[in-house]
C-alpha atoms as a PDB file:
ATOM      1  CA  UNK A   1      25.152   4.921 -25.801  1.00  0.00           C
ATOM      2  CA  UNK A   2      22.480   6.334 -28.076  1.00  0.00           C
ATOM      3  CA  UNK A   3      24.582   7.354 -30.086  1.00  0.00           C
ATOM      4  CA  UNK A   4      25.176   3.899 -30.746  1.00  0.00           C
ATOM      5  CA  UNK A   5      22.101   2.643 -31.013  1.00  0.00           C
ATOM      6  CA  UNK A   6      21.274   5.753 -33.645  1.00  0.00           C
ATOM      7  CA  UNK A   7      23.772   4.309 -35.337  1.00  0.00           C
ATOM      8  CA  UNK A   8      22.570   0.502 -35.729  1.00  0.00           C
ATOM      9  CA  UNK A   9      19.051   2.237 -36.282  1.00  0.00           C
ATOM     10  CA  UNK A  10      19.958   3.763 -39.657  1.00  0.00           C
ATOM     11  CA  UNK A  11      20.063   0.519 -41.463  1.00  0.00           C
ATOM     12  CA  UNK A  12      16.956  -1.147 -39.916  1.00  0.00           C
ATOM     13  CA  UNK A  13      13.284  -1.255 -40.845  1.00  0.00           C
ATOM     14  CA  UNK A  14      11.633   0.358 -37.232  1.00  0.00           C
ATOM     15  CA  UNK A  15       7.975   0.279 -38.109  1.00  0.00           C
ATOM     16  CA  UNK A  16       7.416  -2.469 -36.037  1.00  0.00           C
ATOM     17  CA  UNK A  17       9.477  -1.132 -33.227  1.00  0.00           C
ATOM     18  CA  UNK A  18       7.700   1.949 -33.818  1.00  0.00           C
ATOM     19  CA  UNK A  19       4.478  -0.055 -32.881  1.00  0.00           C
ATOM     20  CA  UNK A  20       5.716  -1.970 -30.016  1.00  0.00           C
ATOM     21  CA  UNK A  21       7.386   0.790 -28.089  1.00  0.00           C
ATOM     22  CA  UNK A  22       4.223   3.213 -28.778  1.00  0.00           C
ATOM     23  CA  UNK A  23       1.791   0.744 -27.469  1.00  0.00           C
ATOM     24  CA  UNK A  24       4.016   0.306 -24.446  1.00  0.00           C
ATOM     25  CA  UNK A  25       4.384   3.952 -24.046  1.00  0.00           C
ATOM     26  CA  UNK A  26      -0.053   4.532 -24.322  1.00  0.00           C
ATOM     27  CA  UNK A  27      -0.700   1.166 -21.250  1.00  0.00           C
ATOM     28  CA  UNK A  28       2.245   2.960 -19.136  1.00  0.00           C
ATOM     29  CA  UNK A  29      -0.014   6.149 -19.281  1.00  0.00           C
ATOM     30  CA  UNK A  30      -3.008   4.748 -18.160  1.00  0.00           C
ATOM     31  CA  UNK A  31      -1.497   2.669 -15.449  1.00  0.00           C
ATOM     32  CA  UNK A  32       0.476   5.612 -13.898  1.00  0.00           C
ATOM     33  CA  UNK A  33      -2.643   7.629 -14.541  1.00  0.00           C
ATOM     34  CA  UNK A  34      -4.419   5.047 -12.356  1.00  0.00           C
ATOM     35  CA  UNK A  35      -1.773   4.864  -9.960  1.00  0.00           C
ATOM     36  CA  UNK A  36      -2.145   8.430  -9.379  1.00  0.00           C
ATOM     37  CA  UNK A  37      -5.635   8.172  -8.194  1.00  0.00           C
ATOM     38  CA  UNK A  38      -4.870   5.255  -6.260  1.00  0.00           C
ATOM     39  CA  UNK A  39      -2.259   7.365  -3.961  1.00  0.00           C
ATOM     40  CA  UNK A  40      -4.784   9.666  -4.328  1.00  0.00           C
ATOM     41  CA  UNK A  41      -7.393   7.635  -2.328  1.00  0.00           C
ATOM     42  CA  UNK A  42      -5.100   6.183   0.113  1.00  0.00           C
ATOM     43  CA  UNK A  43      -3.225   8.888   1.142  1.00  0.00           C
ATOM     44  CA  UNK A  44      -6.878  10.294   1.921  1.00  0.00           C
ATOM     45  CA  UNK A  45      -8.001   7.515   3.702  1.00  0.00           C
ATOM     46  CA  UNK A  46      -4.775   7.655   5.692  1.00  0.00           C
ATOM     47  CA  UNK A  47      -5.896  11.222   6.924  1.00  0.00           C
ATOM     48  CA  UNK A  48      -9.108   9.667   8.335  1.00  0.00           C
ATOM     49  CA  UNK A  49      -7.583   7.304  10.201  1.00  0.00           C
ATOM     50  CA  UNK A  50      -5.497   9.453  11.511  1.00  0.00           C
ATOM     51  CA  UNK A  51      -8.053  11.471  12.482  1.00  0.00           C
ATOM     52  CA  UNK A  52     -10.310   8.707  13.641  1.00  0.00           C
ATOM     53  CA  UNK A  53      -6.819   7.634  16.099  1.00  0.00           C
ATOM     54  CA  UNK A  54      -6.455  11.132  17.130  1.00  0.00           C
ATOM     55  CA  UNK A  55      -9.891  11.537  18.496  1.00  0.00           C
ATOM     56  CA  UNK A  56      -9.913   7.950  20.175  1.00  0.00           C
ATOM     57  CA  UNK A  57      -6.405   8.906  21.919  1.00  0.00           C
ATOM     58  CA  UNK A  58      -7.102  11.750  23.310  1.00  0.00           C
ATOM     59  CA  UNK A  59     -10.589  11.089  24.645  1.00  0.00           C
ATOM     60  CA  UNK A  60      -8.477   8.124  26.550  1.00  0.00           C
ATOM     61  CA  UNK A  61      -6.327  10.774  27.352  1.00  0.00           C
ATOM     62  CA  UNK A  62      -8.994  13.000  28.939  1.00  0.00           C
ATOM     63  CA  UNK A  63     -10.774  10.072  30.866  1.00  0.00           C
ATOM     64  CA  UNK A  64      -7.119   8.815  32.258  1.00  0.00           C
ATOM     65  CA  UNK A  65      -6.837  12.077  33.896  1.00  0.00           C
ATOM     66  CA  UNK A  66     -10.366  11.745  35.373  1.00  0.00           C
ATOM     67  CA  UNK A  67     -11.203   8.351  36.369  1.00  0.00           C
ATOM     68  CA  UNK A  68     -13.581   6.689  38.134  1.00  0.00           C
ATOM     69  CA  UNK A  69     -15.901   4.023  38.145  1.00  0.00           C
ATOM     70  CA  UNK A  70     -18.610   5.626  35.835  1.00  0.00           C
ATOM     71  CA  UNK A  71     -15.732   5.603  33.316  1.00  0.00           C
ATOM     72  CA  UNK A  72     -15.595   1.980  32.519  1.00  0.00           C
ATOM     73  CA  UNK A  73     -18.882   1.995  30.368  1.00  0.00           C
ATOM     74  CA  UNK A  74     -17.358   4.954  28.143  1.00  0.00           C
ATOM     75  CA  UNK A  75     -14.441   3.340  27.141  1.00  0.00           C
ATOM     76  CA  UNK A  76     -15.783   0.446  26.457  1.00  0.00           C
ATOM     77  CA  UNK A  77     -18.313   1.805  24.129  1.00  0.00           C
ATOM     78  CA  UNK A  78     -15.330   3.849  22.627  1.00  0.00           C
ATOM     79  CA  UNK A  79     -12.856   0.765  22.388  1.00  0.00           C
ATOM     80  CA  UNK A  80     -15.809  -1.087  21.093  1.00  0.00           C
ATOM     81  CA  UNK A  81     -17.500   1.738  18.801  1.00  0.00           C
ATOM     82  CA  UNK A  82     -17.865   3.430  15.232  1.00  0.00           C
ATOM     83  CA  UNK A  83     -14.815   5.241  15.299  1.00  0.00           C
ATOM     84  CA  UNK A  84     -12.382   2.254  16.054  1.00  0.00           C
ATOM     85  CA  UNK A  85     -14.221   0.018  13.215  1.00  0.00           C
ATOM     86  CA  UNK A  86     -14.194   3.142  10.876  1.00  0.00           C
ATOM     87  CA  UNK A  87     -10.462   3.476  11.624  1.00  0.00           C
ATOM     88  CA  UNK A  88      -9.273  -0.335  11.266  1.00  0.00           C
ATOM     89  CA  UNK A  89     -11.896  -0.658   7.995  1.00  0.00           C
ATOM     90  CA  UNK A  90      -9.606   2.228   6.908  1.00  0.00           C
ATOM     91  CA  UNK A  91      -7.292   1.038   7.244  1.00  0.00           C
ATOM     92  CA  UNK A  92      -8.045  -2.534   5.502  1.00  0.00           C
ATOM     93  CA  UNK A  93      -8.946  -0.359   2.324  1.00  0.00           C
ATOM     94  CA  UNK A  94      -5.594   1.168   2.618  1.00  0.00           C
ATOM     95  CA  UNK A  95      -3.842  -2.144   2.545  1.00  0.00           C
ATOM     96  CA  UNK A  96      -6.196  -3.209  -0.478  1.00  0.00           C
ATOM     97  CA  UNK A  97      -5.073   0.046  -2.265  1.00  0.00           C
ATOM     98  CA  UNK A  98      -1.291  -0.786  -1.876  1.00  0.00           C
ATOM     99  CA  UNK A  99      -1.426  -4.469  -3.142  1.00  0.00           C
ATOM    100  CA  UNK A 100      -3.226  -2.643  -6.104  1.00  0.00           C
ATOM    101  CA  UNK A 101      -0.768  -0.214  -6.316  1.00  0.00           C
ATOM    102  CA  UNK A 102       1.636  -2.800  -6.357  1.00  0.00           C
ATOM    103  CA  UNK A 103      -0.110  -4.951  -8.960  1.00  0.00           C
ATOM    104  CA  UNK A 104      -0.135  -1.793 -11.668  1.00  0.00           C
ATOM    105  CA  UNK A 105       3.577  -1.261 -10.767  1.00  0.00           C
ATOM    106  CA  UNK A 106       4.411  -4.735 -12.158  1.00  0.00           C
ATOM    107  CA  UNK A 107       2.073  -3.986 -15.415  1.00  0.00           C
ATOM    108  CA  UNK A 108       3.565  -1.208 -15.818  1.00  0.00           C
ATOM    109  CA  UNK A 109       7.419  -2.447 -15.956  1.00  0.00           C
ATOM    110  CA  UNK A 110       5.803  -5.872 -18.001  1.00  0.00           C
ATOM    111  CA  UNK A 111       4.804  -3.412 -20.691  1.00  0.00           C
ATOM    112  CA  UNK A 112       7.340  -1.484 -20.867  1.00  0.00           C
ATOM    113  CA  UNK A 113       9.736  -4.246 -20.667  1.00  0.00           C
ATOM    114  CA  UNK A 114       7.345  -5.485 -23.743  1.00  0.00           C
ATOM    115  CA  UNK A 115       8.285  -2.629 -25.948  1.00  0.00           C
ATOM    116  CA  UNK A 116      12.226  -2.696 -25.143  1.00  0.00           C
ATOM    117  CA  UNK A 117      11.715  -6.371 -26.323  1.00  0.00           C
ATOM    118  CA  UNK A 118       9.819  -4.814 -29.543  1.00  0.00           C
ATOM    119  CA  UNK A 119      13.045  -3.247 -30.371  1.00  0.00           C
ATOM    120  CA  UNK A 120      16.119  -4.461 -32.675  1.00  0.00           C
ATOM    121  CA  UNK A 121      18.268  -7.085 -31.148  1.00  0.00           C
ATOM    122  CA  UNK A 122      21.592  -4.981 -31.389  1.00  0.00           C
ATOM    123  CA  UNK A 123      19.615  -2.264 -29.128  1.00  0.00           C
ATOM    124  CA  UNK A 124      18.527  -4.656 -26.522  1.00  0.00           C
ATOM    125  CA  UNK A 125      22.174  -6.123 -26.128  1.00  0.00           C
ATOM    126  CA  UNK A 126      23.340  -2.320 -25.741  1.00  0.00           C
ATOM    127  CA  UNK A 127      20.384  -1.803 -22.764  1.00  0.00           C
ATOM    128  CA  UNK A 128      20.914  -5.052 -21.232  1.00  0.00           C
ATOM    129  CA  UNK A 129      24.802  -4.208 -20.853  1.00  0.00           C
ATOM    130  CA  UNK A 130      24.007  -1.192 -19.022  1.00  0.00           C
ATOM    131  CA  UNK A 131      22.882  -2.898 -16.057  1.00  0.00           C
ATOM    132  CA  UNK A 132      21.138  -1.678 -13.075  1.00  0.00           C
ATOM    133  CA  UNK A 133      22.525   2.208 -14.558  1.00  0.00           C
ATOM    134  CA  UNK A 134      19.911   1.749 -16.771  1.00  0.00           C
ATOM    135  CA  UNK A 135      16.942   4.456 -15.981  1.00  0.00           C
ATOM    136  CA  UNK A 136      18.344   5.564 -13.003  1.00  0.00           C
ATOM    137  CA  UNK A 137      19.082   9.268 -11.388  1.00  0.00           C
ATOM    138  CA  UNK A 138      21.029  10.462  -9.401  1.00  0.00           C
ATOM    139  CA  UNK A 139      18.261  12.622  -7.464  1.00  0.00           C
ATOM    140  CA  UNK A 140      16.609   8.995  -6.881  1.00  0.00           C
ATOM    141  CA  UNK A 141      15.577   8.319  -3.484  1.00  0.00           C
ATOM    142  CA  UNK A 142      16.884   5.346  -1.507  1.00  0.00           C
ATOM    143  CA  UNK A 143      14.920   2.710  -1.241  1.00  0.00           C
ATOM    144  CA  UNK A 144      11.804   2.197   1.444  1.00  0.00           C
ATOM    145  CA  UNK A 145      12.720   0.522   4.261  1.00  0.00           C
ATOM    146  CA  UNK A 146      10.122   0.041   7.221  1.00  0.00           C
ATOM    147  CA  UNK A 147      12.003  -2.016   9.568  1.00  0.00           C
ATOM    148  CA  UNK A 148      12.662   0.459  12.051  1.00  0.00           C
ATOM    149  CA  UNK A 149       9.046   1.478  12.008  1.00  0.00           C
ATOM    150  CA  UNK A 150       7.941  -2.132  12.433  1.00  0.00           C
ATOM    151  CA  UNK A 151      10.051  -2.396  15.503  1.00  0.00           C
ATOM    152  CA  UNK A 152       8.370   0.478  16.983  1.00  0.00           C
ATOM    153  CA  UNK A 153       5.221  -1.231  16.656  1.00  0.00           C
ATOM    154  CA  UNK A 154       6.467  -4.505  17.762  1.00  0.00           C
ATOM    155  CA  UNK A 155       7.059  -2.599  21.007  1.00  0.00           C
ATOM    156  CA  UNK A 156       3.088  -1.292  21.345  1.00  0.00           C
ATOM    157  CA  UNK A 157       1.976  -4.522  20.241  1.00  0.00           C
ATOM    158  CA  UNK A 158       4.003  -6.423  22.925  1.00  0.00           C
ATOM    159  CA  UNK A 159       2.838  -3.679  25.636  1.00  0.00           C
ATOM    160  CA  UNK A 160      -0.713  -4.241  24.615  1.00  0.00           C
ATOM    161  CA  UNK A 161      -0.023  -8.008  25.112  1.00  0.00           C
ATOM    162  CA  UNK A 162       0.992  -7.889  28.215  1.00  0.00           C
ATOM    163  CA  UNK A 163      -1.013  -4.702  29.251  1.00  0.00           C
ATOM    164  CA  UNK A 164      -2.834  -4.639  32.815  1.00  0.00           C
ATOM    165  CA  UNK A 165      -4.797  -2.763  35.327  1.00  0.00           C
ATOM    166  CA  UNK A 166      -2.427  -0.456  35.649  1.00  0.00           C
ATOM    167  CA  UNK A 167      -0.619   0.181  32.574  1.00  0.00           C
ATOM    168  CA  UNK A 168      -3.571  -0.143  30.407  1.00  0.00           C
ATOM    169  CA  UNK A 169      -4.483   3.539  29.594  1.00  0.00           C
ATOM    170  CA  UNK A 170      -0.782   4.069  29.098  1.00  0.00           C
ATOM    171  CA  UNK A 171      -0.348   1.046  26.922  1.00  0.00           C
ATOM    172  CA  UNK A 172      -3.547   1.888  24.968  1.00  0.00           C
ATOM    173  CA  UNK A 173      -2.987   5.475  23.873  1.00  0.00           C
ATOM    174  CA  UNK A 174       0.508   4.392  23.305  1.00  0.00           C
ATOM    175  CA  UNK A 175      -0.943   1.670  20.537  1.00  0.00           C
ATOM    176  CA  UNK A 176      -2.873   4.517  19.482  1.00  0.00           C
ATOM    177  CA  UNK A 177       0.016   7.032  19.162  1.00  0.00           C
ATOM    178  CA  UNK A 178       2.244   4.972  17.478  1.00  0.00           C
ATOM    179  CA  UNK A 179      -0.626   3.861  15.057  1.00  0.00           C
ATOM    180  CA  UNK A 180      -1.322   7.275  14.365  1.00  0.00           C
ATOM    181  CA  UNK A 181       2.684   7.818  13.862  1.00  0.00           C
ATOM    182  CA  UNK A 182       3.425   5.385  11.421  1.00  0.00           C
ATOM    183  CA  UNK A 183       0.009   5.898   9.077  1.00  0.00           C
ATOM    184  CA  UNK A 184       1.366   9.371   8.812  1.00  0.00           C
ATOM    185  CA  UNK A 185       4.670   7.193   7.548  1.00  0.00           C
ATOM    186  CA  UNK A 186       2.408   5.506   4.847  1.00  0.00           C
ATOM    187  CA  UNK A 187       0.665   8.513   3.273  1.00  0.00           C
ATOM    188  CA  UNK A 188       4.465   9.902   2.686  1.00  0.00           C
ATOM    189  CA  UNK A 189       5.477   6.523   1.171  1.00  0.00           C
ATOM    190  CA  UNK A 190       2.488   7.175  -1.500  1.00  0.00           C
ATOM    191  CA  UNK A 191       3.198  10.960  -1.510  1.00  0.00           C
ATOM    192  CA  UNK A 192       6.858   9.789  -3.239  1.00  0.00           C
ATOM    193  CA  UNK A 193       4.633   6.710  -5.404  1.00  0.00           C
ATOM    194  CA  UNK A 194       2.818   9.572  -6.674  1.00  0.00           C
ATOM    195  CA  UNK A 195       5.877  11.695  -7.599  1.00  0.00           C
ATOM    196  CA  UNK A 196       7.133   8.761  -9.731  1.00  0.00           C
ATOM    197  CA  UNK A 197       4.100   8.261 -11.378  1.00  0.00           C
ATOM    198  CA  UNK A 198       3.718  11.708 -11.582  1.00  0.00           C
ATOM    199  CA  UNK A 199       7.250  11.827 -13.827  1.00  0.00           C
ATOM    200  CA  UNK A 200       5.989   8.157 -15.521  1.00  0.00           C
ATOM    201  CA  UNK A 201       2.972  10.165 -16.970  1.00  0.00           C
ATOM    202  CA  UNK A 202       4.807  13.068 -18.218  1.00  0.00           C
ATOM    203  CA  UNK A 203       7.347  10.739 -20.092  1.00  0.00           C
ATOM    204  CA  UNK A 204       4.617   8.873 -21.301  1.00  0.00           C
ATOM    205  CA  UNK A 205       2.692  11.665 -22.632  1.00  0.00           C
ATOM    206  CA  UNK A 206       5.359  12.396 -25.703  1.00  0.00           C
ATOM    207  CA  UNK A 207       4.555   8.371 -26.677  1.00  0.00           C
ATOM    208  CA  UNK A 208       1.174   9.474 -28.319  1.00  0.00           C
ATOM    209  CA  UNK A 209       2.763  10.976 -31.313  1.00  0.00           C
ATOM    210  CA  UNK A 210       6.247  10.304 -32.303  1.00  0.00           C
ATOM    211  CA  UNK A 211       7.687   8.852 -35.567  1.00  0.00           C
ATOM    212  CA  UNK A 212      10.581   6.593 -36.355  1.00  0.00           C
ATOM    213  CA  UNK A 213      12.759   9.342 -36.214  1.00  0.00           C
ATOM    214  CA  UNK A 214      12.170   9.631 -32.403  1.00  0.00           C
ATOM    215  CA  UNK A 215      12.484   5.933 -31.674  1.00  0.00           C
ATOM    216  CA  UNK A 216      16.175   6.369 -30.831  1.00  0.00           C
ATOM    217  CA  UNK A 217      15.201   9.008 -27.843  1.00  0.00           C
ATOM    218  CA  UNK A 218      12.659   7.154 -26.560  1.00  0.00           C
ATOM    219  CA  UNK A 219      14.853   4.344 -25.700  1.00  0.00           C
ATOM    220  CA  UNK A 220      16.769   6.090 -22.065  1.00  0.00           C
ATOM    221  CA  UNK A 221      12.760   7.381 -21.742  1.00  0.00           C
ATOM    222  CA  UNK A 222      11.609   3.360 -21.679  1.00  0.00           C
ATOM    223  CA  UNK A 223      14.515   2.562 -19.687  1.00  0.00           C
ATOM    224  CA  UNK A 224      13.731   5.487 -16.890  1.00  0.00           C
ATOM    225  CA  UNK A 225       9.499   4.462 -16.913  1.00  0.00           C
ATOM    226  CA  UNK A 226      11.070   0.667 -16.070  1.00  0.00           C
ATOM    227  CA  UNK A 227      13.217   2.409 -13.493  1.00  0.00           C
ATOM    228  CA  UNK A 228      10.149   3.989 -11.752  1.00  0.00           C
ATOM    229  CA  UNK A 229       7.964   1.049 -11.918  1.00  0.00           C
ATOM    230  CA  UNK A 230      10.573  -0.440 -10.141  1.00  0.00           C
ATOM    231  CA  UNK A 231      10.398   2.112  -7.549  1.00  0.00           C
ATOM    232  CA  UNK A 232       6.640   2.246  -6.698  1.00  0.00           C
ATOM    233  CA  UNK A 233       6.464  -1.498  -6.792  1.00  0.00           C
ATOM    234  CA  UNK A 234       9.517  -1.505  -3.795  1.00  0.00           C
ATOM    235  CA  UNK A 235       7.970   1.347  -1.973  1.00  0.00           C
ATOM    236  CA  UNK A 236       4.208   0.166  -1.914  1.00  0.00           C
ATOM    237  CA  UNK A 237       5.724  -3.336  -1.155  1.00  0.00           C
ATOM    238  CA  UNK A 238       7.012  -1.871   2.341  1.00  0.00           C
ATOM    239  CA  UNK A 239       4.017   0.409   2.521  1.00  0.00           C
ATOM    240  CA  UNK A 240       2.376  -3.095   2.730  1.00  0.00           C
ATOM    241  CA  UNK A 241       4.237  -4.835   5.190  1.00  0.00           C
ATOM    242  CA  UNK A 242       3.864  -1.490   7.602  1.00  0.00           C
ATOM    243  CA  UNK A 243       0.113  -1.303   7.129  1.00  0.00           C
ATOM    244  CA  UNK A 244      -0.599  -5.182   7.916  1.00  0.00           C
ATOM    245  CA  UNK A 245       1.198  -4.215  11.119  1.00  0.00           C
ATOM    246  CA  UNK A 246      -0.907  -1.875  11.678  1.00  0.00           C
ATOM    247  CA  UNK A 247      -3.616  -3.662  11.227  1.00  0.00           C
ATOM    248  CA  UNK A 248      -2.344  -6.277  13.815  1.00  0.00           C
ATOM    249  CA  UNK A 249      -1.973  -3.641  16.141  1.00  0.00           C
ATOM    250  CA  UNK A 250      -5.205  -2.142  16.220  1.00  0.00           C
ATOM    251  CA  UNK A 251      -7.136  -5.479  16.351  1.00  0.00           C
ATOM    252  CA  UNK A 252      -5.168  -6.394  19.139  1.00  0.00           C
ATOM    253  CA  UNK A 253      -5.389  -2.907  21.085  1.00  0.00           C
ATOM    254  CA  UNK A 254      -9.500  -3.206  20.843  1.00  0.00           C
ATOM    255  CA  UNK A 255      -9.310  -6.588  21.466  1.00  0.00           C
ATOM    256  CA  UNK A 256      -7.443  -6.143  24.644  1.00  0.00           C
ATOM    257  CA  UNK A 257      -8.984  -2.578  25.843  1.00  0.00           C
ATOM    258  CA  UNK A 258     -12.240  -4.135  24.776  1.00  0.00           C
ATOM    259  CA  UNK A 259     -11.897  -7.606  27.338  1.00  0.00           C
ATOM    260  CA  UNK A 260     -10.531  -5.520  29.889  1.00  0.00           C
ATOM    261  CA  UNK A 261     -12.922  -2.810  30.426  1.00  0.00           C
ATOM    262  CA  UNK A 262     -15.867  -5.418  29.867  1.00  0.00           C
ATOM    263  CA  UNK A 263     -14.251  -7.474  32.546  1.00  0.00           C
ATOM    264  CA  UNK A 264     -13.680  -3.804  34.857  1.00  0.00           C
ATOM    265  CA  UNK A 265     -17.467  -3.256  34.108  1.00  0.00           C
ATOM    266  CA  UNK A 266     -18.740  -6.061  34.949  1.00  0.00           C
ATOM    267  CA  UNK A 267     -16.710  -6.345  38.129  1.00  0.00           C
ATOM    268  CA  UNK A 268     -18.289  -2.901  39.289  1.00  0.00           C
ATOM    269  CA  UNK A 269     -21.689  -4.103  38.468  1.00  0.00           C
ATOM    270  CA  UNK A 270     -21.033  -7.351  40.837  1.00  0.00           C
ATOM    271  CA  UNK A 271     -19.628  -4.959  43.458  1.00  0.00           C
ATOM    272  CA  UNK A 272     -22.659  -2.742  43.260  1.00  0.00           C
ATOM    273  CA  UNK A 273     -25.340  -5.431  43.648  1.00  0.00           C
ATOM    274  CA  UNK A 274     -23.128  -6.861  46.460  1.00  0.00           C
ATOM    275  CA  UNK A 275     -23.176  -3.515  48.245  1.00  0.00           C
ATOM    276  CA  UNK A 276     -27.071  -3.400  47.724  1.00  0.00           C
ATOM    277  CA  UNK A 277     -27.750  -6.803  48.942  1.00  0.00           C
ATOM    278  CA  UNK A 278     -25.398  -5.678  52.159  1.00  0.00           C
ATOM    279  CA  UNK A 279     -28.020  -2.602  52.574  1.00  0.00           C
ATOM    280  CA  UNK A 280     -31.320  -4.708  52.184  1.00  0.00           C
ATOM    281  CA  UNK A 281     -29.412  -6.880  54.927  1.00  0.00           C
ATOM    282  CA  UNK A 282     -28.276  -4.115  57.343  1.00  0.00           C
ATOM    283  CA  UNK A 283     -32.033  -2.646  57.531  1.00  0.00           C
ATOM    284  CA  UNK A 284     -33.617  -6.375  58.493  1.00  0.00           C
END
């Protein structure tokens, strides 16, 4: 195919193509540079709320296996405390950084797309007939799909719903596991974002100095950058849907946990006075 398009080049003037695809080629390196820092920051925020979950769970863990009435007050104030709204405000800046992420991806393939449309009209035909081939590789990964981690959380989210007395703990550090779980399953999404910006910016880097004679190679190199935008839009799309989940599911675990123990607490606190009223009574 580019041997084609070499062809059709020799008889054309390219100094405006040369423009157009090198402009393209300098926004595609600053959005994948920005990109970058963007998986950068979320994957590290997605450690701290992992952490944050971690910590939560297993103190629930360790007061399950000890309970008793003087219990109530400390979940509460766990359920109800720093670490929770550290973890879900996380977790909200994680799902800010993926619609960003998102937002550069479609930049990104609008520029590029901008300097393919710089190029000669025999050259665009040739692309366009190429299809969906066009950029790809075969060591491409398949595409993000989150469904099966969404119904996993469906599941928590429908035992915190209905959760109890009794299965409480067990539906709580449940929430908590799975929470825990499927953050880990964003910070790989953005671990393979990060690899195709990561191969964006190194393409991108040889469109700083080329002339006309290097127009013609560039062309499979605009194609592949397209390719990859494509790819980190799709995957931070899911990485979307799966965090907003999340996010569903930990406001409803605290909300839950939270109206449960306060409702436990109280209960003990009626009982108590009850049994001290019964006292004053049994000494008249």
């Amino acid at each position: 195919a580019t041997d084609y398009i070499s062809d059709k080049f020799n008889d054309l003037d390219f100094v405006e193509s040369l423009d157009g695809v090198r402009d393209a080629g300098t926004d595609c390196n600053r959005l994948a540079g920005e990109v970058i820092g963007l998986c950068g920051d979320t994957i590290a925020k997605g450690q701290e709320v992992i952490t944050f979950g971690e910590e939560i769970k297993d103190t629930l863990e360790n007061i399950a296996t000890n309970m008793d009435a003087s219990c109530l007050e400390t979940i509460k104030d766990l359920i109800d405390g720093d670490q929770m709204k550290q973890a879900i405000a996380l977790a909200g800046e994680m799902e800010a950084l993926t619609t960003s992420c998102v937002d550069k991806s479609v930049e990104m393939i609008g520029r590029m797309d901008d300097g393919v449309k710089a190029l000669p009209e025999c050259v665009q035909s040739e692309i366009s007939e190429w299809g969906e081939e066009a950029g790809a590789s075969e060591a491409d990964p398949e595409l993000a799909n989150v469904d099966d981690d969404i119904a996993e959380l469906q599941m928590c989210l429908d035992g915190i719903k209905n959760l109890n007395l009794f299965t409480a703990m067990d539906s709580g550090t449940n929430a908590l596991r799975g929470l825990n779980t499927k953050v880990g399953v964003c910070r790989q999404i953005f671990d393979a974002i990060k690899s195709f910006a990561d191969a964006v910016l190194t393409i991108t880097d040889a469109f700083f100095d080329f002339d006309v004679s290097a127009v013609v190679s560039k062309v499979k190199d605009m194609c592949r950058c397209i390719k990859l935008g494509g790819l980190m839009k799709q995957f931070a799309e899911q990485c979307g849907r799966l965090i907003r989940f999340i996010l569903d599911l930990f406001h409803e675990t605290t909300s839950k946990l939270s109206c449960l123990w306060a409702a436990l607490a109280f209960a003990k606190d009626c009982l108590m006075d009850c049994l001290g009223y019964a006292s004053e009574a049994k000494q008249l």
